[in-house]
Protein backbone atom coordinates (compact mmCIF):
# COMPACT_ATOMS: atom_id res chain seq x y z
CA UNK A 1 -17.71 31.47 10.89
CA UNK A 2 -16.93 27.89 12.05
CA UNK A 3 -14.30 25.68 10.32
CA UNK A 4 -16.25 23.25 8.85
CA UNK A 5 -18.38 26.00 6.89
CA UNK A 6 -15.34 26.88 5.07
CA UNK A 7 -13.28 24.02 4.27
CA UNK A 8 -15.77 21.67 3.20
CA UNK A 9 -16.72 23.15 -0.22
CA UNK A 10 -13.14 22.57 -1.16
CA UNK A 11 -13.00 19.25 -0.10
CA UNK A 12 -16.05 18.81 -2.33
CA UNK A 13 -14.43 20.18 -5.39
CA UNK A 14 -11.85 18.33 -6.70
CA UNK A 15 -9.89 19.12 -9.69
CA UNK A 16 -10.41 18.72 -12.97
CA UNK A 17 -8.25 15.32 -12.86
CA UNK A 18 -9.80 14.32 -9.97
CA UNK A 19 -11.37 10.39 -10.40
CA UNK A 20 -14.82 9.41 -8.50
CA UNK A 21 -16.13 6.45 -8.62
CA UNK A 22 -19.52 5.72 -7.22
CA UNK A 23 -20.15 2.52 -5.25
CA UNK A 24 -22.03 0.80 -8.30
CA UNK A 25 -19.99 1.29 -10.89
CA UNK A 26 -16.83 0.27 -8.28
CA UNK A 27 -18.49 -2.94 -7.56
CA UNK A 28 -19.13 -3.54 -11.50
CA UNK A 29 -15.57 -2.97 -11.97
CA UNK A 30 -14.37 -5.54 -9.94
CA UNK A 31 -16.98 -7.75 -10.84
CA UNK A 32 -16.25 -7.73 -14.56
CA UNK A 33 -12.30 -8.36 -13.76
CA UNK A 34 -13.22 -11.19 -11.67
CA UNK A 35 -15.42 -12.34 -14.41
CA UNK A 36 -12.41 -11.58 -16.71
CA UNK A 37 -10.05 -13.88 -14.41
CA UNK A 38 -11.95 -16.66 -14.23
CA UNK A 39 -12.53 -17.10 -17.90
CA UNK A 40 -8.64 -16.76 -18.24
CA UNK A 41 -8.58 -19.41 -15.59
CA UNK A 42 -10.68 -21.80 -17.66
CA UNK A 43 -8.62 -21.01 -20.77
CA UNK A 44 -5.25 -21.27 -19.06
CA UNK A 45 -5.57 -23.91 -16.70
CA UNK A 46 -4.00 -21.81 -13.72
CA UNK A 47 -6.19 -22.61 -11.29
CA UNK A 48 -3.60 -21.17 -8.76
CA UNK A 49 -4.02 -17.15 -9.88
CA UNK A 50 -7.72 -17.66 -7.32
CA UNK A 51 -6.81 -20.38 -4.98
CA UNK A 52 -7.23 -19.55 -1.64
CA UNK A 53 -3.62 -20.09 -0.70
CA UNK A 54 -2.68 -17.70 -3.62
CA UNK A 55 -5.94 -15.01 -2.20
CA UNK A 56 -4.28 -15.86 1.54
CA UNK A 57 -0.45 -15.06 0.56
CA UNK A 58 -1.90 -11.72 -1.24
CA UNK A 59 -3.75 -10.04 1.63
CA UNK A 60 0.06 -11.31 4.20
CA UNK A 61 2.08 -9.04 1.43
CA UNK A 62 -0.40 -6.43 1.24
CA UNK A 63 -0.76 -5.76 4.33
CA UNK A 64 2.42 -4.04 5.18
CA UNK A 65 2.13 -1.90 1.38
CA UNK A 66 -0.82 -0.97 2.90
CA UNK A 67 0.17 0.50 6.63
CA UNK A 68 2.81 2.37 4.17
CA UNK A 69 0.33 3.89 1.99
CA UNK A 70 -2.02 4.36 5.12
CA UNK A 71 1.08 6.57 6.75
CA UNK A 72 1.36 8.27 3.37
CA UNK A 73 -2.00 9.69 3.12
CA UNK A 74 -2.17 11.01 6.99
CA UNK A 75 0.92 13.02 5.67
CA UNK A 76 0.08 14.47 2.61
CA UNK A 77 -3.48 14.94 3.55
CA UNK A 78 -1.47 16.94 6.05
CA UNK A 79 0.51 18.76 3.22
CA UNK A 80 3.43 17.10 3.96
CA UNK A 81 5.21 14.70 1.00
CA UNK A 82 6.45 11.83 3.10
CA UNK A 83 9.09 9.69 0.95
CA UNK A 84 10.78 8.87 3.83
CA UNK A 85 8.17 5.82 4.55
CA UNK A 86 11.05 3.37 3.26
CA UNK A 87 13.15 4.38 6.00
CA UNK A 88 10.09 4.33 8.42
CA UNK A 89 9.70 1.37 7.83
CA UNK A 90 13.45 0.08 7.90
CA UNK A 91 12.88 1.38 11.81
CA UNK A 92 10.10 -0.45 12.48
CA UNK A 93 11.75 -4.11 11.41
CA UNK A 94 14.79 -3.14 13.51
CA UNK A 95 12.86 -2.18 16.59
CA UNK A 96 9.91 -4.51 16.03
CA UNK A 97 12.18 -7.53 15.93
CA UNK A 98 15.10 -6.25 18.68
CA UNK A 99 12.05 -5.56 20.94
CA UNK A 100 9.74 -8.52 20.25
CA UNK A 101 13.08 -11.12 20.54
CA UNK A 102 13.74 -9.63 24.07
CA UNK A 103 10.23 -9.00 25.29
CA UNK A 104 7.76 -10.80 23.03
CA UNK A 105 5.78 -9.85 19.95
CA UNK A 106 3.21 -7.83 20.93
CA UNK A 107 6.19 -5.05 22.78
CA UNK A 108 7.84 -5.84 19.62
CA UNK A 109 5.04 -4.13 17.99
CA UNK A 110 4.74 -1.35 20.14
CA UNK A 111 8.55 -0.60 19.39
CA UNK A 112 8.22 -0.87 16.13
CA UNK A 113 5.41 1.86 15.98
CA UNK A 114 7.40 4.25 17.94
CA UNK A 115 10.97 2.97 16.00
CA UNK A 116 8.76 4.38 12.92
CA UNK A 117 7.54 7.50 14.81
CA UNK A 118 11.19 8.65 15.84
CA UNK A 119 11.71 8.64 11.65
CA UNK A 120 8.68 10.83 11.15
CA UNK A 121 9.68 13.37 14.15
CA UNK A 122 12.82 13.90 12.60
CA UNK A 123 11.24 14.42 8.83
CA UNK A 124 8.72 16.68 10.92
CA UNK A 125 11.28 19.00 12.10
CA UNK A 126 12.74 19.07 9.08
CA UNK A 127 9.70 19.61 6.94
CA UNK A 128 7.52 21.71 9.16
CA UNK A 129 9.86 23.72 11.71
CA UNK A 130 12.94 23.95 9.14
CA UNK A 131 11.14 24.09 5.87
CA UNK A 132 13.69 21.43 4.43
CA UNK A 133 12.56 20.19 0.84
CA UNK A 134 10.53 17.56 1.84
CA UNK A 135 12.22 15.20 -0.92
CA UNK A 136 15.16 16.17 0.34
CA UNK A 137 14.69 15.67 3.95
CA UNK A 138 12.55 11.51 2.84
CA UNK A 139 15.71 10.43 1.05
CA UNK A 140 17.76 11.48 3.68
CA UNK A 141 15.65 9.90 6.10
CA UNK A 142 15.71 6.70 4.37
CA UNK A 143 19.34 6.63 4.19
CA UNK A 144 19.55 7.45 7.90
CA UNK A 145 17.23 4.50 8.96
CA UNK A 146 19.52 1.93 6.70
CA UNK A 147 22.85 3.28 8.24
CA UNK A 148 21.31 3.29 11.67
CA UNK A 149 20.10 -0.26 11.43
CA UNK A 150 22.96 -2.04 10.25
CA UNK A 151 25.14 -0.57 13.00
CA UNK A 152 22.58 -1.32 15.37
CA UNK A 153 22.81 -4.53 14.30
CA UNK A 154 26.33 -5.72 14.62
CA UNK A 155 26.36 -5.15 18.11
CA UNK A 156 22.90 -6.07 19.24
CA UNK A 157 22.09 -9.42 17.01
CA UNK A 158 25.99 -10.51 16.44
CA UNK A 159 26.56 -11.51 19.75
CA UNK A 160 22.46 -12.84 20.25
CA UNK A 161 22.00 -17.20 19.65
CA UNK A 162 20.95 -17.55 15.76
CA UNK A 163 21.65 -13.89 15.01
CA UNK A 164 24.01 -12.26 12.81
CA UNK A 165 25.04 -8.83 11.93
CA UNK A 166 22.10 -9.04 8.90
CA UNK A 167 19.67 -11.18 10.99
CA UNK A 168 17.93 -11.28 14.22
CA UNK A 169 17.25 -14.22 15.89
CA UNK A 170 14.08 -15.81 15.35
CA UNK A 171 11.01 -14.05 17.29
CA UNK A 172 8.16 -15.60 18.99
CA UNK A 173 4.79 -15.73 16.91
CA UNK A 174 1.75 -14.27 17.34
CA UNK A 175 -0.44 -17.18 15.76
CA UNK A 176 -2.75 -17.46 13.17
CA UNK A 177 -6.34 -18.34 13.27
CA UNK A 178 -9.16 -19.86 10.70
CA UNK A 179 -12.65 -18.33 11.18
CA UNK A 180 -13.94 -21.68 11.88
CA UNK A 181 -16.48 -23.51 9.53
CA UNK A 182 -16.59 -20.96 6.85
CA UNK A 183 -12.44 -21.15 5.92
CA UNK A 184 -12.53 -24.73 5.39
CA UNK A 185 -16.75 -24.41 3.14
CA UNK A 186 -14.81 -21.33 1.15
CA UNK A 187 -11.56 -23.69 0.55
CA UNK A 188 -13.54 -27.04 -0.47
CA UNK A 189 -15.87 -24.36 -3.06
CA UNK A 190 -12.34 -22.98 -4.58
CA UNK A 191 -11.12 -26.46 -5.26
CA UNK A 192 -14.07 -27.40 -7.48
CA UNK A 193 -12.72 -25.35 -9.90
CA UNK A 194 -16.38 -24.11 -11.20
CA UNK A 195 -16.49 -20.82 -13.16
CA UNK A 196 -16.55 -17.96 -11.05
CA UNK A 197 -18.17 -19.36 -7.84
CA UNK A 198 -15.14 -21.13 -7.10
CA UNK A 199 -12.92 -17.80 -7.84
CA UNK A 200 -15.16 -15.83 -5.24
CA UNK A 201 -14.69 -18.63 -2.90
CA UNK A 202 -11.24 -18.13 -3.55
CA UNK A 203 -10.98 -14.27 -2.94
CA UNK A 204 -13.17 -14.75 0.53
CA UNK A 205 -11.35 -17.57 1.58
CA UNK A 206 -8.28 -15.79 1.91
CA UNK A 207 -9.75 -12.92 3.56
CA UNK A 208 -10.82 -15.68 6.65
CA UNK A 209 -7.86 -18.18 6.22
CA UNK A 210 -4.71 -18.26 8.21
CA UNK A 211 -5.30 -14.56 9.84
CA UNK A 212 -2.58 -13.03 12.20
CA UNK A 213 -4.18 -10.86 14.82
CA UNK A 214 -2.56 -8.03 13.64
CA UNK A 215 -3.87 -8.79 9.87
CA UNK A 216 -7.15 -7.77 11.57
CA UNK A 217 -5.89 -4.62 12.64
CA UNK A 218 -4.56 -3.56 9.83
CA UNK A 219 -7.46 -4.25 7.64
CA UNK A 220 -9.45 -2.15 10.61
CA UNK A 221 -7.49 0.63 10.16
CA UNK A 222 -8.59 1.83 6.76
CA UNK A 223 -11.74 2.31 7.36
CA UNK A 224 -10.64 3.98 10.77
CA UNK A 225 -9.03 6.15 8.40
CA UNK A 226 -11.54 7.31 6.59
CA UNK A 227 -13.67 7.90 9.32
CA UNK A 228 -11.15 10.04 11.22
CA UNK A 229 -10.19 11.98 8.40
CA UNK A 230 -13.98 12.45 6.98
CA UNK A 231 -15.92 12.42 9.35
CA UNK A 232 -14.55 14.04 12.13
CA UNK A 233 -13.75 17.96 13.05
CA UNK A 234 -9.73 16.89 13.92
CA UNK A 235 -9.74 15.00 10.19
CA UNK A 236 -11.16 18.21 8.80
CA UNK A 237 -8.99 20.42 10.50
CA UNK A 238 -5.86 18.27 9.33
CA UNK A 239 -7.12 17.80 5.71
CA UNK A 240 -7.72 21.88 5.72
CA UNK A 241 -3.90 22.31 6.28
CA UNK A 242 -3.18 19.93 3.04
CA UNK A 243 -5.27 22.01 1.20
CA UNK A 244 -5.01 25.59 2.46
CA UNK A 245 -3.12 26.50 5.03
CA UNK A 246 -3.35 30.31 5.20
CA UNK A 247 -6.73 29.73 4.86
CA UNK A 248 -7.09 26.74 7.93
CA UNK A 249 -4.51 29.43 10.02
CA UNK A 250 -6.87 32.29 9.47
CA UNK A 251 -9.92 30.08 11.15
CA UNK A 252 -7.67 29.45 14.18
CA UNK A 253 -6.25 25.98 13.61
CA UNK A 254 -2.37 25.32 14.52
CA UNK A 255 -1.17 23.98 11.34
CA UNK A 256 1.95 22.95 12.74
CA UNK A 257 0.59 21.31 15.38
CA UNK A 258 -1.43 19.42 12.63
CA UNK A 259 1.15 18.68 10.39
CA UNK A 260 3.49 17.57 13.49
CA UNK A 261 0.36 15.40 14.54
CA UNK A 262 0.15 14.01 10.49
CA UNK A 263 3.55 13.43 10.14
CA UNK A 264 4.29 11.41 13.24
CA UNK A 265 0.78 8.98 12.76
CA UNK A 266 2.07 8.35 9.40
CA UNK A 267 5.60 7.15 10.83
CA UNK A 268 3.31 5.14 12.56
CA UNK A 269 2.38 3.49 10.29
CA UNK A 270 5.06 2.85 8.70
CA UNK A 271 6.35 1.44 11.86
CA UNK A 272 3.88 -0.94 12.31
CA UNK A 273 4.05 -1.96 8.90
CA UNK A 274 7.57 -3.11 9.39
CA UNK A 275 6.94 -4.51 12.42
CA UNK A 276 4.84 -6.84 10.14
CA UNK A 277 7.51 -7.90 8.11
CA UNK A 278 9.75 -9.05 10.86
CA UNK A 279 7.05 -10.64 13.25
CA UNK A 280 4.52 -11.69 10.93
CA UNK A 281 5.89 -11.69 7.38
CA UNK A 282 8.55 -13.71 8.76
CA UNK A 283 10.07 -14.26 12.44
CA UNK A 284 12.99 -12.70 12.21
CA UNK A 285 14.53 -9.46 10.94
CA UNK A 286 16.84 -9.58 7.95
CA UNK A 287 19.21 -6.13 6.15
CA UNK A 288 16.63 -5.41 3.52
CA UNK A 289 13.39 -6.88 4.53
CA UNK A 290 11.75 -4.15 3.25
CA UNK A 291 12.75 -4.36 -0.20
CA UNK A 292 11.16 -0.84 -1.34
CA UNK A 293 7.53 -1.69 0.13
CA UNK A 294 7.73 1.86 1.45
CA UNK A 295 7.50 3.15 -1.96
CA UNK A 296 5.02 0.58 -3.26
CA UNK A 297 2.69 1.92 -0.73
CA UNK A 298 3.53 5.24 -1.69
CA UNK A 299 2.68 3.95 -5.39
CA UNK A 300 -0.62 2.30 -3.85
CA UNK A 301 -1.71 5.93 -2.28
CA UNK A 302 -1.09 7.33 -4.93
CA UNK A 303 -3.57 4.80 -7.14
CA UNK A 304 -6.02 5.36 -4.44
CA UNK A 305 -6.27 9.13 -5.32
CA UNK A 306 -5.10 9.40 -1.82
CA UNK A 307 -8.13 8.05 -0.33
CA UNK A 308 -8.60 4.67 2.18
CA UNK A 309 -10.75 2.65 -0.05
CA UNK A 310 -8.47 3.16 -3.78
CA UNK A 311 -5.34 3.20 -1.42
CA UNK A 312 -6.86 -0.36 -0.14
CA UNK A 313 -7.53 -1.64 -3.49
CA UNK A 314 -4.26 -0.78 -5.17
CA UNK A 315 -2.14 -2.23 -2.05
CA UNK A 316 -4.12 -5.61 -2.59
CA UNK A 317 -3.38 -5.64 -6.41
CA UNK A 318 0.72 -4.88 -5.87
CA UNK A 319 0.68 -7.64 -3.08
CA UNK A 320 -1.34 -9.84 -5.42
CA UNK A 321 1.52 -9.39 -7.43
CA UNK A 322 3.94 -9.99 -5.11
CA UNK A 323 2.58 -12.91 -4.00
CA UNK A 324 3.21 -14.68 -7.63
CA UNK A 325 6.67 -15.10 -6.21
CA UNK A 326 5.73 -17.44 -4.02
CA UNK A 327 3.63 -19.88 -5.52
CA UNK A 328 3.47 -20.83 -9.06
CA UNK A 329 4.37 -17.90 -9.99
CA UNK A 330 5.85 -18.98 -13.81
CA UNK A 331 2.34 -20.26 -14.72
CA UNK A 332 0.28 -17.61 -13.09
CA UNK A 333 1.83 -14.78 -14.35
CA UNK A 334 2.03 -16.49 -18.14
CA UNK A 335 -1.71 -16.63 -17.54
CA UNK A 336 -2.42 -13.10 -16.37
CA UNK A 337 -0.59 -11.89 -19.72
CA UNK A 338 -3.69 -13.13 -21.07
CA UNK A 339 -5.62 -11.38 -18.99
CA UNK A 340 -3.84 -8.30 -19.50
CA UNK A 341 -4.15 -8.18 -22.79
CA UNK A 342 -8.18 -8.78 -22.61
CA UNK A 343 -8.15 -5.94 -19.86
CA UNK A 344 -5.95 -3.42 -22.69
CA UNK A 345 -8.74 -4.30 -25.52
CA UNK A 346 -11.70 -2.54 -22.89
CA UNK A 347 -8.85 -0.08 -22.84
CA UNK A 348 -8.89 0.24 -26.31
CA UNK A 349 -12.83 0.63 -26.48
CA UNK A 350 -12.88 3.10 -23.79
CA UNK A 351 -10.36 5.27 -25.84
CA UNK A 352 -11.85 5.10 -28.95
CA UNK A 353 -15.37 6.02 -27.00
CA UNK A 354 -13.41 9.31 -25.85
CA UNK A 355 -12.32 9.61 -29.11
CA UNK A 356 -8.31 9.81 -28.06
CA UNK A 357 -7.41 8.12 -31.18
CA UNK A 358 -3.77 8.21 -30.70
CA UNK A 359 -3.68 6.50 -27.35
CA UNK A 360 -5.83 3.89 -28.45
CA UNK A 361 -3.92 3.08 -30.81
CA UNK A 362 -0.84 2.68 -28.61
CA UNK A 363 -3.15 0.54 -26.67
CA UNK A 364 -4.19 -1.79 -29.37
CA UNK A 365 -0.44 -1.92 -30.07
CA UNK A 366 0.47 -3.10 -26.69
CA UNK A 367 -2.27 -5.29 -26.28
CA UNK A 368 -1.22 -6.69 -29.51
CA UNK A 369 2.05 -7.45 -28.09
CA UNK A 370 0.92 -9.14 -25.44
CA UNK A 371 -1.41 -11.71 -26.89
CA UNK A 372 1.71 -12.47 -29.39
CA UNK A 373 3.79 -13.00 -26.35
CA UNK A 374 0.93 -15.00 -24.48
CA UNK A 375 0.92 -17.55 -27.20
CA UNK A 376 4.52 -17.71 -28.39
CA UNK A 377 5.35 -18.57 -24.96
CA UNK A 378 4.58 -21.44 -22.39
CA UNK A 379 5.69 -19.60 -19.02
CA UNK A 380 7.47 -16.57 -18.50
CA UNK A 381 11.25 -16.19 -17.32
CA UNK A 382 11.26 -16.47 -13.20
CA UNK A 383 13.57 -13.10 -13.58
CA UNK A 384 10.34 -11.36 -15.14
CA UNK A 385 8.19 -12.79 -12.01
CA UNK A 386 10.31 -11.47 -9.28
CA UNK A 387 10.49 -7.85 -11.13
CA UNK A 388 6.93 -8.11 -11.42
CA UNK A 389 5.61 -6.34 -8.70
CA UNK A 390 7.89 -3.39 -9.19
CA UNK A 391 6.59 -3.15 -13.28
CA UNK A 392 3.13 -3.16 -12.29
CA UNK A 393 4.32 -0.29 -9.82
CA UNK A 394 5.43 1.67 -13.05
CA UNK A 395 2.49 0.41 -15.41
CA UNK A 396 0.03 1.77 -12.35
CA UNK A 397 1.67 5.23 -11.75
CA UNK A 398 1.57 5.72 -15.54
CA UNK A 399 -1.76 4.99 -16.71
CA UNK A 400 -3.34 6.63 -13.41
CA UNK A 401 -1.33 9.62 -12.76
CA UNK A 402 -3.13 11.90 -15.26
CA UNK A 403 -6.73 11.28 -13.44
CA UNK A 404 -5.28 12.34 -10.31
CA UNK A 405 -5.36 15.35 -7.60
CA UNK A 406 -3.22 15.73 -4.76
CA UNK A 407 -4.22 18.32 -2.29
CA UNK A 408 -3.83 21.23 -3.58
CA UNK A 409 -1.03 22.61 -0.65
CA UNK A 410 0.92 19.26 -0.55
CA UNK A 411 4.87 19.36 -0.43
CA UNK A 412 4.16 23.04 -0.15
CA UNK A 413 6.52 25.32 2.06
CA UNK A 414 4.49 26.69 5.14
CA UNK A 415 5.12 29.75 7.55
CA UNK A 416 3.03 31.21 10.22
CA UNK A 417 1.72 34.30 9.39
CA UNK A 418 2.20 34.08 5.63
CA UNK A 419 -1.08 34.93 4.59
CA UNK A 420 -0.89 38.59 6.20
């Protein structure tokens, strides 16, 4: 009996929380919110929450959520719980900058891949050989990374011209580029300002505007992902140890080789995704530069039902939200109140329509609140706007986490032999 005849039916049965959405009704989702947003946009006057700048910005800070979530779900598709993507990613700034400030930005992406990859080998041993709590074993490999760097620091960047013991000096670019014609049609659209048109000229404009090479991979790598993962015998193999590995041992396959294999491509990951921050994001790296992005993305896999496309969408919504900080952000975010509140009223219809009574009308209370709070209010406190990708974080996790599934084997301890 081959591999494949076994494992698939249970990757074809998910759980009773599981959430599917078919292609259709995804693309009428987003259609409707985008409908939603422009009409707010109209109302409002913040023309800024689809300009392409504000569309460009987004997909820069989502990019590195995403390589976080990305490493996430090679893990605990693997059955391993990887928290320790913060850290990861604290590596991959160090070694990403140290390298690309010495030898350019491209070997300073390379290093930061493997800076994240020595992380994951060490929450692999832990995890897999040792059978160390894998919470456990991710918080102490975040603390490890943020000790190691700083020391690293003080006697690599002190000493360097325009570095300190908290910064790096400034690293060599790897450009930017416009795909030509169509950036500059897209941009000229968004400025008219016409209802809707100009808000999808918007969104597609900063998909094409101001791209970094590595932008382009990153973007390639999801659906990479999925096709690794779905549609090949290794991605079955690895998601069979996620979600039964007596039963994946039994058929032959090494699941520690797997979850070695998952664990270290998710480190990765993470890696690269802090090599993003300090080459792309910015040219230097700085103590901090992460700022918890390793568990945003965790948040963002999570969203994503642990899947490439949901994991895709929800690490462009938190970098959406990031990106407030940067421009306008008062005015925008006093506007997308507004749209929040529109967005809780479906809510409130799609509760009542399940007949969950009780929720609904928590809903209608909250979405009450906000409309009071819309127009009581000009713009909201610049405090609120910095905290606000970290609150739509929480608001995420909470209203998602109870249409979820995690494979079923995931943070799961793991011998050989266990099944006999």
């Amino acid at each position: 009996m081959s591999t494949a005849t076994v494992a698939k039916p249970q990757a074809q049965q998910p759980g009773k929380g599981s959430r599917r959405f078919s292609l259709p009704v995804l693309l009428l989702i987003i259609a409707g919110v985008l409908i939603l947003t422009s009409i707010v946009r109209l109302i409002t006057g913040a023309d800024g929450i689809t300009s392409t700048g504000q569309m460009s910005t987004a997909l820069r800070l989502a990019v590195p959520i995403g390589l976080a979530g990305l490493g996430g779900l090679w893990s605990e598709r693997a059955g391993v719980v990887n928290i320790g993507l913060e850290g990861m990613m604290i590596l991959g700034t160090w070694f990403g900058a140290w390298a690309g400030y010495q030898w350019g930005p491209w070997t300073g992406v390379a290093f930061g891949i493997i800076g994240g990859a020595l992380g994951a080998v060490l929450h692999a041993i832990a995890t897999v050989t040792f059978n160390v709590n894998h919470i456990v074993s991710g918080v102490a490999i975040n603390i490890l990374a943020l000790g190691t760097t700083r020391y690293l620091s003080k006697f690599t960047f002190e000493n360097a011209p325009q570095g300190s013991s908290k910064q790096s000096p400034p690293i060599d670019s790897l450009g930017t580029f416009d795909i030509p014609g169509l950036s500059s049609w897209l941009d000229t659209l968004n400025q008219k300002h016409w209802f809707l048109v100009s808000d999808i000229a918007g969104l597609l404009g900063g998909l094409v505007t101001d791209l970094s090479p590595l932008t382009v991979v990153a973007v390639a790598l999801v659906p990479a992902t999925w096709w690794v993962l779905w549609r090949t015998s290794f991605g079955l193999r690895l998601r069979s140890c996620g979600e039964n590995p007596v039963a994946a041992e039994s058929l032959g396959v090494n699941v520690y080789k797997y979850k070695y294999v998952a664990v270290i491509i998710s480190g990765g990951f993470a890696g690269l995704g802090g090599a993003f921050l300090s080459i792309v994001a910015s040219n230097v790296y700085l103590d901090g530069q992460t700022a918890g992005r390793g568990y945003i993305g965790l948040a963002a896999m999570i969203f994503g039902n642990w899947m490439p496309g949901g994991l895709a969408l929800g690490a462009g919504l938190f970098g959406y939200t990031d990106s407030l900080n940067l421009r306008g952000g008062a005015t925008n975010v006093h506007a997308l109140i507004l749209l929040l509140a529109i967005l809780l009223v479906f809510g409130v219809a799609y509760l009542l329509w399940k007949k969950r009574t009780v929720p609904a009308l928590i809903t209608a209370a909250v979405s009450a609140l906000m409309f009071v709070w819309y127009l009581t209010t000009d713009e909201v406190p610049q405090q609120f706007v910095s905290a606000t990708p970290y609150v739509v974080t929480l608001l995420v996790l909470s209203l998602s986490a109870q249409h979820l599934r995690m494979p079923k084997a995931d943070g799961l301890p793991y011998r050989k032999g266990q099944g006999k």
